[in-house]
C-alpha atoms as a PDB file:
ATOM      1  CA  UNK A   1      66.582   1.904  44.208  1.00  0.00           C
ATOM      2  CA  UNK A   2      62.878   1.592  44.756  1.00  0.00           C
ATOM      3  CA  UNK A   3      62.903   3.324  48.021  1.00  0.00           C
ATOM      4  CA  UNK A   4      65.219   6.546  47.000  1.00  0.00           C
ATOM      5  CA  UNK A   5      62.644   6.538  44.052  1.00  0.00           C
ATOM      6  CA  UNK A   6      59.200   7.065  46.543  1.00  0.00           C
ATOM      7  CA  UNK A   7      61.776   9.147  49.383  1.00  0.00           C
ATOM      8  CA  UNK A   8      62.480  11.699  46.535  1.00  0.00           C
ATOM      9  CA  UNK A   9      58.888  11.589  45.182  1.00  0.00           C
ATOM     10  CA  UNK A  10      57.704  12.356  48.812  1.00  0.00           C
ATOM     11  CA  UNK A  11      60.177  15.188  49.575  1.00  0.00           C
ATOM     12  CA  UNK A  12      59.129  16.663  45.762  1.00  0.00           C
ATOM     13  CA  UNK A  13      54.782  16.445  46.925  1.00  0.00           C
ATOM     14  CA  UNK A  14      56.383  17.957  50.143  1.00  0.00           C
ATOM     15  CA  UNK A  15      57.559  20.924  49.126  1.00  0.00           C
ATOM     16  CA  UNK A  16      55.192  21.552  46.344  1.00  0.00           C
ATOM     17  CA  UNK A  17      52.950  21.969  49.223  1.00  0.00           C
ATOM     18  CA  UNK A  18      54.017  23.644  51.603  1.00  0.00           C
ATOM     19  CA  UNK A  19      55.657  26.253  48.969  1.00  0.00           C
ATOM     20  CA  UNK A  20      55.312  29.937  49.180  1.00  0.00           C
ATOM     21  CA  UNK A  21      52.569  31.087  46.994  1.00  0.00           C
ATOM     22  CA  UNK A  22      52.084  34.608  45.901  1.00  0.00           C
ATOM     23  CA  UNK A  23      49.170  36.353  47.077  1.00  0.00           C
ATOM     24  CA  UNK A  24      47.533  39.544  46.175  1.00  0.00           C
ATOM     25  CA  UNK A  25      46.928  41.689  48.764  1.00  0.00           C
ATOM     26  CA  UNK A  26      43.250  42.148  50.052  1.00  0.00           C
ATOM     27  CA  UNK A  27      42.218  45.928  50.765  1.00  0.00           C
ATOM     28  CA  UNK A  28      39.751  46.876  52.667  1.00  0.00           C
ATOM     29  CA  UNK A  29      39.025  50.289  51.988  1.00  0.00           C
ATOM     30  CA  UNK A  30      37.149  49.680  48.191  1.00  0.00           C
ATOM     31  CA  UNK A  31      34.312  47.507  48.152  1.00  0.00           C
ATOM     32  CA  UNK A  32      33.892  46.191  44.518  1.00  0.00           C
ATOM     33  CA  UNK A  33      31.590  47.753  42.542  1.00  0.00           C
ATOM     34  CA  UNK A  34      28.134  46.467  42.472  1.00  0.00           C
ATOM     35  CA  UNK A  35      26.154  45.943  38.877  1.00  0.00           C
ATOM     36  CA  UNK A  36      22.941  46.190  39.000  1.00  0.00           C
ATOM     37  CA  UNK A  37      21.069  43.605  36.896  1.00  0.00           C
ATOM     38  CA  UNK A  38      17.893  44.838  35.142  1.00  0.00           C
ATOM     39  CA  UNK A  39      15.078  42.570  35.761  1.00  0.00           C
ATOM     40  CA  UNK A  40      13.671  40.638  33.040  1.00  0.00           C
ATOM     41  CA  UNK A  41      10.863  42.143  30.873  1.00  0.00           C
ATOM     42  CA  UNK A  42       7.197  41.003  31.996  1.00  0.00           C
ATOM     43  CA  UNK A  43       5.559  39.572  29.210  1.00  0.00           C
ATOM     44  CA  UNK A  44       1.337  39.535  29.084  1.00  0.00           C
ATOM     45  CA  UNK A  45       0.134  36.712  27.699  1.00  0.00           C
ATOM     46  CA  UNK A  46      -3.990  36.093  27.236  1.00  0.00           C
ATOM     47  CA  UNK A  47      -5.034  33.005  29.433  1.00  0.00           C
ATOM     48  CA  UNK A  48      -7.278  31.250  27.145  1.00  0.00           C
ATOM     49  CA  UNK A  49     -10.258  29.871  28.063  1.00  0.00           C
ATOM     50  CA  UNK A  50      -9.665  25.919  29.834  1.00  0.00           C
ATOM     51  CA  UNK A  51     -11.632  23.451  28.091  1.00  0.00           C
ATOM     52  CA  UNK A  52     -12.176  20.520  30.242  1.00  0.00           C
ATOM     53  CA  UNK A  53     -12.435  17.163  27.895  1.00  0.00           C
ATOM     54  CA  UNK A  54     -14.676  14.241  28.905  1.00  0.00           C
ATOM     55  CA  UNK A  55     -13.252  11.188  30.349  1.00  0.00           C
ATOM     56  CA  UNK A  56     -11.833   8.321  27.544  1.00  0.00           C
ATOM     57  CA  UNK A  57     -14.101   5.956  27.387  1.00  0.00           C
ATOM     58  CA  UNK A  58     -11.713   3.389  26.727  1.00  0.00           C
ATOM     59  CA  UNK A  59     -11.544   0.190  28.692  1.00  0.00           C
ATOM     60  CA  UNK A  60      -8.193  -1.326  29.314  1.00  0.00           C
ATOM     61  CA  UNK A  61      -8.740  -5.116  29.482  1.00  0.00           C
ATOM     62  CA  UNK A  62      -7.004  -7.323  31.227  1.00  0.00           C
ATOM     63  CA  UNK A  63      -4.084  -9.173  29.103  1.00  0.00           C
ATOM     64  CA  UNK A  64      -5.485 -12.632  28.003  1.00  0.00           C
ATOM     65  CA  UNK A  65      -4.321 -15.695  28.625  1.00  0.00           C
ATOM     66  CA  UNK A  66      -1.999 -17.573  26.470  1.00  0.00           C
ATOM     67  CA  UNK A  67      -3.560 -19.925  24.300  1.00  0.00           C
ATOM     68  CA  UNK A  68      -3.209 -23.952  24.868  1.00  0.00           C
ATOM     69  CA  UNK A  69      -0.769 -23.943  22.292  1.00  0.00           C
ATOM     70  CA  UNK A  70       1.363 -21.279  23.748  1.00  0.00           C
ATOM     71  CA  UNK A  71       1.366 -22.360  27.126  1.00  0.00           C
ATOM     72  CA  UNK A  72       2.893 -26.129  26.100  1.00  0.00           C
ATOM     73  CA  UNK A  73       5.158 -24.076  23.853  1.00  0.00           C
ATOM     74  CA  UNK A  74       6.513 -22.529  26.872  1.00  0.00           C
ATOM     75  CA  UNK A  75       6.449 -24.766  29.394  1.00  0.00           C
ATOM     76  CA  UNK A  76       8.793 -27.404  26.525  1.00  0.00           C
ATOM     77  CA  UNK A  77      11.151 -24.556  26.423  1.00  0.00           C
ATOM     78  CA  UNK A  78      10.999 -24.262  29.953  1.00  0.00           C
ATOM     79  CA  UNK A  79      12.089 -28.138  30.253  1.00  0.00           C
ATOM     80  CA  UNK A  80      13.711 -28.197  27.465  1.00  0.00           C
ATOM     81  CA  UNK A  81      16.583 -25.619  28.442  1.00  0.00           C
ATOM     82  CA  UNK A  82      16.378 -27.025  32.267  1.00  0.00           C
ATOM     83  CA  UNK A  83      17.392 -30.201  30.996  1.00  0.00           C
ATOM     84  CA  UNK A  84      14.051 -32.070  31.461  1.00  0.00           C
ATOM     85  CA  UNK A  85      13.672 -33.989  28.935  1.00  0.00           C
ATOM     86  CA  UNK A  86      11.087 -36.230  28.998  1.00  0.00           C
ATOM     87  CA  UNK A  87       7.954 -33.966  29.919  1.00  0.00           C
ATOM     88  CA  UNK A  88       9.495 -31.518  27.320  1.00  0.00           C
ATOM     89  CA  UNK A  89       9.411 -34.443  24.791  1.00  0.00           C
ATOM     90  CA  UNK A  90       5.686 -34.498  25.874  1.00  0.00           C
ATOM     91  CA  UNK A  91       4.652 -30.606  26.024  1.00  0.00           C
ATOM     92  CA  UNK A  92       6.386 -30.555  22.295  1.00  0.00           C
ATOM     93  CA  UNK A  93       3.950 -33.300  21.094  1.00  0.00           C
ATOM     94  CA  UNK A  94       0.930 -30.923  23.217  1.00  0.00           C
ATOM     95  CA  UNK A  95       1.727 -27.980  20.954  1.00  0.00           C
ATOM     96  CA  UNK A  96       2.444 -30.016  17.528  1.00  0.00           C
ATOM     97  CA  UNK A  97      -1.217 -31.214  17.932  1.00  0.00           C
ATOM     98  CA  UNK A  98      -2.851 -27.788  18.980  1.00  0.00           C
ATOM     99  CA  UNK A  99      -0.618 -25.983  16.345  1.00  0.00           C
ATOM    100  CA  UNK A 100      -2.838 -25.282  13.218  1.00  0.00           C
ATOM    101  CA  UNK A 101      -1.738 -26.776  10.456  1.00  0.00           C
ATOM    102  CA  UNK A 102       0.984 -24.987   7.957  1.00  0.00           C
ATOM    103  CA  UNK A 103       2.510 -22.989  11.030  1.00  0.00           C
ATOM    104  CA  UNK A 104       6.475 -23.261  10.882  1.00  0.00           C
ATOM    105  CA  UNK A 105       7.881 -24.903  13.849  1.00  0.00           C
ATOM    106  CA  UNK A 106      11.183 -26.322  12.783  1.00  0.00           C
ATOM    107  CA  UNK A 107      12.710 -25.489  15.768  1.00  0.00           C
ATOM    108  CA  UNK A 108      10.035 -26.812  17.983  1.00  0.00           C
ATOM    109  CA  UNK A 109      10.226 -30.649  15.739  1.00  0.00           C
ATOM    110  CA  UNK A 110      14.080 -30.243  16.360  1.00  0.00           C
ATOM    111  CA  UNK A 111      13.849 -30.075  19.806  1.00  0.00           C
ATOM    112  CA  UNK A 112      11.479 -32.636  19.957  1.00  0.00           C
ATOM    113  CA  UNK A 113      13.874 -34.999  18.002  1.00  0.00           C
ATOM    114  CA  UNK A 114      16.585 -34.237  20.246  1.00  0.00           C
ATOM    115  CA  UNK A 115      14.460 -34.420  23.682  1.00  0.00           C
ATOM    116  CA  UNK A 116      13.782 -37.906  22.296  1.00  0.00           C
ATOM    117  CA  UNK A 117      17.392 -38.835  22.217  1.00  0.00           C
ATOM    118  CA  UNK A 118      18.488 -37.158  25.304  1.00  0.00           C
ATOM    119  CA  UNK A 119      15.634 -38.472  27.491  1.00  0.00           C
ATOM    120  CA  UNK A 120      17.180 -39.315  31.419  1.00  0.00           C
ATOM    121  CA  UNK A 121      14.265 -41.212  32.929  1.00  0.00           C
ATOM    122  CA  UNK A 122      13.923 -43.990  29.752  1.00  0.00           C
ATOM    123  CA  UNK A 123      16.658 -45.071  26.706  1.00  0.00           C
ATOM    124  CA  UNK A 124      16.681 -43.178  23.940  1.00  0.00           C
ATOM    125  CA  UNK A 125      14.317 -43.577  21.552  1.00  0.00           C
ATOM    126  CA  UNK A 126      15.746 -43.348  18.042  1.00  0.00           C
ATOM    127  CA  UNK A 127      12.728 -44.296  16.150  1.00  0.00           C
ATOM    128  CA  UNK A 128      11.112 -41.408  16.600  1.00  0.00           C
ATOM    129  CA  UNK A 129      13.499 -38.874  16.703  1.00  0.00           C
ATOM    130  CA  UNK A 130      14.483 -40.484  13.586  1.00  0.00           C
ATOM    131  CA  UNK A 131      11.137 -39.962  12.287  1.00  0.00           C
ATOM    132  CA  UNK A 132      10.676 -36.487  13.312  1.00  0.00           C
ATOM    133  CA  UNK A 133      14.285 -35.407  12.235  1.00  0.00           C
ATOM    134  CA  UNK A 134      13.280 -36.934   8.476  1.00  0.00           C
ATOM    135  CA  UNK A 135      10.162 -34.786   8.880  1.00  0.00           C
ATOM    136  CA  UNK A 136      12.004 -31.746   9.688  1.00  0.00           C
ATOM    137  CA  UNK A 137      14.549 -32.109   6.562  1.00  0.00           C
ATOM    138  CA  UNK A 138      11.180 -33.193   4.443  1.00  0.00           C
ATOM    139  CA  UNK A 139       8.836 -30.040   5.568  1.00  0.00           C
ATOM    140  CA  UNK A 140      12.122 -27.353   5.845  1.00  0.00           C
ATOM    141  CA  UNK A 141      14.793 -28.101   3.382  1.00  0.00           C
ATOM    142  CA  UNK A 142      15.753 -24.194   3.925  1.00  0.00           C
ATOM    143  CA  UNK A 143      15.753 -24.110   7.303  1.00  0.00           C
ATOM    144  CA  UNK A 144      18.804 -23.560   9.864  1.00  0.00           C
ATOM    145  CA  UNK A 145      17.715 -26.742  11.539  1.00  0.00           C
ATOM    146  CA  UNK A 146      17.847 -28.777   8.495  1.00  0.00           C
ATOM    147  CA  UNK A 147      21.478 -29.065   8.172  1.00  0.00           C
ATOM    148  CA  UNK A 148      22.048 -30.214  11.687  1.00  0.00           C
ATOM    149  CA  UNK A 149      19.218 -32.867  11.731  1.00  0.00           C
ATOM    150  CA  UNK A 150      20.565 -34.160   7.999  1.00  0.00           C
ATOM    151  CA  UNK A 151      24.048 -34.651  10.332  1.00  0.00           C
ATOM    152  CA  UNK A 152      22.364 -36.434  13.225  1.00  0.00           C
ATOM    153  CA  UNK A 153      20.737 -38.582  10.868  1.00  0.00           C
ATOM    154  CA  UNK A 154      23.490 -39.327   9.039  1.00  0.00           C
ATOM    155  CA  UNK A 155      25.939 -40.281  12.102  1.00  0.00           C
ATOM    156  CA  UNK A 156      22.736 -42.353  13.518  1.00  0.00           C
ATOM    157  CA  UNK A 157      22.423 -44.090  10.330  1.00  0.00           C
ATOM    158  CA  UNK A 158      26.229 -44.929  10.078  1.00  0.00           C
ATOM    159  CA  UNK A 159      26.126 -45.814  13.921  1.00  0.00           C
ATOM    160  CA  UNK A 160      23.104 -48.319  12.780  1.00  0.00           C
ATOM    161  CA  UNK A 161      25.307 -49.699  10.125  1.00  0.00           C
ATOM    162  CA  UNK A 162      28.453 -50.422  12.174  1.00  0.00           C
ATOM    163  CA  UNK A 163      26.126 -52.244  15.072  1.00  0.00           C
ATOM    164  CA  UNK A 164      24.755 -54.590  12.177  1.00  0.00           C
ATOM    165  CA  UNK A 165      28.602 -54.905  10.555  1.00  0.00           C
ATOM    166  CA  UNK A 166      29.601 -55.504  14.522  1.00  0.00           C
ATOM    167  CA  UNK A 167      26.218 -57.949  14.401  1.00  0.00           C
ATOM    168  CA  UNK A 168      27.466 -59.827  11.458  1.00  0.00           C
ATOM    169  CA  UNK A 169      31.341 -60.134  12.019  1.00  0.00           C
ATOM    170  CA  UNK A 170      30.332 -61.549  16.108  1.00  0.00           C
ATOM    171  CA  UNK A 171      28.442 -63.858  14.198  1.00  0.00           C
ATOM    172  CA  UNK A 172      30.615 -64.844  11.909  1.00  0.00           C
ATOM    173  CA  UNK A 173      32.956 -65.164  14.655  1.00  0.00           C
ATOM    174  CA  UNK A 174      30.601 -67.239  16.606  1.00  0.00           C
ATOM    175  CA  UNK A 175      30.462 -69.309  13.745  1.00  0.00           C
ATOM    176  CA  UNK A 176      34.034 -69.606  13.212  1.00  0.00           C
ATOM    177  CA  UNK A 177      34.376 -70.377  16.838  1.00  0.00           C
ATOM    178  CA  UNK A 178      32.133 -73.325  17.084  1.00  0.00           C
ATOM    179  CA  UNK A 179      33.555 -74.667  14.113  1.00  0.00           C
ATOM    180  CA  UNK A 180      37.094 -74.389  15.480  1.00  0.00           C
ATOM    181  CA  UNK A 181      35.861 -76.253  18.456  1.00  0.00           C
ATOM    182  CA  UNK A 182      34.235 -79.199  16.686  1.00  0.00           C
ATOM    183  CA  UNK A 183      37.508 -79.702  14.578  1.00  0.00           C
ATOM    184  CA  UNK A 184      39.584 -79.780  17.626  1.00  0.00           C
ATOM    185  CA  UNK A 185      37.373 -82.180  19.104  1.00  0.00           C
ATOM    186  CA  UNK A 186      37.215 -84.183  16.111  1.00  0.00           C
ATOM    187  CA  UNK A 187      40.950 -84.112  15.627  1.00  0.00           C
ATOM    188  CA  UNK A 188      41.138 -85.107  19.606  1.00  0.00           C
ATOM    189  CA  UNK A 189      39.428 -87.780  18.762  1.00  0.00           C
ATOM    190  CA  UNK A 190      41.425 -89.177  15.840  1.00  0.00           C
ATOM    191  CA  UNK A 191      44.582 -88.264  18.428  1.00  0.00           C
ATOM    192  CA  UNK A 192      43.473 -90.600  21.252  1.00  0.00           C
ATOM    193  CA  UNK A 193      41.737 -93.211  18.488  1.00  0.00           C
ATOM    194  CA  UNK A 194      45.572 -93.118  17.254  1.00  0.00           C
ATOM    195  CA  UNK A 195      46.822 -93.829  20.955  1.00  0.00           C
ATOM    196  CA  UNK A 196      44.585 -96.713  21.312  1.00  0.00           C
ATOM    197  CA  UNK A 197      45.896 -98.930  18.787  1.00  0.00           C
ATOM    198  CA  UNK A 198      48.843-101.071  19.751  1.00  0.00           C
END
């Protein structure tokens, strides 16, 4: 079916081009007549007199160099987004301590918090990012950041508490265990004191 369907649809672009086409006939004997165009009118405008303006005095100086702050700012975002987390950890720190104080940097104590946690090189160190998370949600209840740290705090704090439940019950099963252990051997002994007598 597919085939009669392209064999018709080439004999059909065949003959559609190599159909007769009507043509008018081209004489020879007229030329076409030939318009003439009239040329544009000339206008005469005054050249005023060229004033020639002294040079700017303007000095174009080179562009500066970021500041201390800036630079560590960049370079922690640099690391930061590469995945380097450690020496972003520490070029965060760099620019808290240049920043002047009162400057907003949520975003900056976030990322700190979390280069903290996800350092590669070391284990985690919760304290701190603890302690900068809690100053983030202290310093910028408002900000975007806030509601995310508040969560990470949260889960850490509930992770905290099941370790110290998971503390306790080992203990407790510790406990249970050794005194499990010193009645069976007390009730071994009673068994084979009971064997003993005649």
């Amino acid at each position: 079916m597919w085939a009669k369907c392209l064999t018709a649809h080439i004999i059909l672009t065949l003959l559609f081009l190599t159909a007769c086409h009507k043509r008018s006939p081209i004489t020879t004997s007229t030329s076409p007549a030939v318009v003439a165009v009239p040329e544009p009118p000339v206008l005469a405008i005054p050249l005023s007199r060229v004033v020639l303006l002294p040079e700017p005095s303007v000095v174009v100086s080179p562009p500066a160099a970021p500041s201390p702050a800036m630079a560590a700012l960049e370079q922690a975002d640099r690391w930061f987004k590469a995945g380097v987390y450690d020496e972003a950890a520490q070029a965060y720190e760099k620019y808290l301590r240049l920043q002047p104080t009162g400057c907003p940097c949520e975003q900056e104590l976030f990322r700190l918090g979390l280069s903290y946690v996800l350092r590669r090189r070391s284990k985690p160190d919760w304290q701190r990012a603890t302690s900068v998370l809690k100053q983030l949600v202290a310093e910028y209840p408002h900000s975007s950041f806030t509601a995310s740290a508040s969560l990470i705090l949260a889960l850490r704090s509930e992770l905290d508490r099941l370790a110290l439940d998971a503390a306790v019950s080992t203990k407790q099963r510790d406990e249970q265990i050794r005194q499990l252990s010193s009645e069976l051997d007390r009730l071994k002994k009673i068994d084979s004191d009971r064997r003993k007598r005649p």
